[in-house]
Protein backbone atom coordinates (compact mmCIF):
# COMPACT_ATOMS: atom_id res chain seq x y z
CA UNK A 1 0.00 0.00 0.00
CA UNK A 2 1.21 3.35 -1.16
CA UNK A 3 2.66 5.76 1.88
CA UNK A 4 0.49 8.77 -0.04
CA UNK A 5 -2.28 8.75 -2.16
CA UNK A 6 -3.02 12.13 -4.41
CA UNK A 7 -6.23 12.70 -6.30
CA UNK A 8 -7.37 15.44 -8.32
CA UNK A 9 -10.94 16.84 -7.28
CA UNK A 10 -13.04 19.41 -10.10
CA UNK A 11 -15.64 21.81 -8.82
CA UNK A 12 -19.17 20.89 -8.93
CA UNK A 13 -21.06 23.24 -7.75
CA UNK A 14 -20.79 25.86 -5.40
CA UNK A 15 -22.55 26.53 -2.10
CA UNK A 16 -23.22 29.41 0.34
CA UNK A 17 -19.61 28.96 2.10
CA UNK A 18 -18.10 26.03 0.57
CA UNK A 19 -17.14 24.81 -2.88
CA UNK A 20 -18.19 21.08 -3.81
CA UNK A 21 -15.74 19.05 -5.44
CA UNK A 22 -15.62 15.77 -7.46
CA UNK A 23 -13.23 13.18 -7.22
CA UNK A 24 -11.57 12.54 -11.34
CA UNK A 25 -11.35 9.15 -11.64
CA UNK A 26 -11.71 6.79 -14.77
CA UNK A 27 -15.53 5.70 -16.02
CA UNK A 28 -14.62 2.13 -14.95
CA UNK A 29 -12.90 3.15 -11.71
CA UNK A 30 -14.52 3.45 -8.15
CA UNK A 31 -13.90 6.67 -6.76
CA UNK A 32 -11.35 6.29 -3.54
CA UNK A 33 -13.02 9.69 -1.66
CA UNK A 34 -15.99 10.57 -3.93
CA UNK A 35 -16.92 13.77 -2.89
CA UNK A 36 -15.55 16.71 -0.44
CA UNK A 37 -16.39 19.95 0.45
CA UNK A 38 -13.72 22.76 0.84
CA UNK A 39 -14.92 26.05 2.55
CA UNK A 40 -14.35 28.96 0.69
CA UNK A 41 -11.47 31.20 3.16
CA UNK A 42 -9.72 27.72 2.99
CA UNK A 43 -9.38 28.17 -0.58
CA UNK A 44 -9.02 31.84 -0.77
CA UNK A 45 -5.66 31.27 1.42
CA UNK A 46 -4.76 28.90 -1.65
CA UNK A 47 -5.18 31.42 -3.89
CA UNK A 48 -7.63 29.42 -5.88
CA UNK A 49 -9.65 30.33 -8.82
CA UNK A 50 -13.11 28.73 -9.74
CA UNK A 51 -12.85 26.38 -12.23
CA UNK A 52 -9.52 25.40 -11.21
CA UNK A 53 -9.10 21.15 -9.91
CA UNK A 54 -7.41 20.54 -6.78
CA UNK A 55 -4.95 17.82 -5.86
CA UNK A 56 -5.53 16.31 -2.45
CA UNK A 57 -2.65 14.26 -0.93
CA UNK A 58 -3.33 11.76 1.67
CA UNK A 59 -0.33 10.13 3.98
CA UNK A 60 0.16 7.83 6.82
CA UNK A 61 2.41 8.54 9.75
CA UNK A 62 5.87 6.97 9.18
């Protein structure tokens, strides 16, 4: 099993203080996450711009 797992996430939709976003994963593939919800001053400190994906990484204590 992989130490870290990244996925890419597209925006969905947007809501009153979050953004919704959609795990990219192939038609035949399960998604791993599925969906996730990022509030909005989180991704203002990222300097994100609608439309853009994000990359979520995932790791395990060493």
């Amino acid at each position: 099993m992989p130490e870290q797992l990244s996925l890419t996430f597209t925006p969905e939709r947007e809501t009153k203080r979050t953004w919704r976003f959609v795990e990219d994963c192939l038609l035949d593939d399960e998604p791993r996450i599925g969906t996730i919800y990022i509030r909005k001053a989180t991704l203002k400190q990222l300097d994100w711009q609608a439309g853009d994906s994000i990359i979520l990484s995932i790791s395990t204590p060493a």
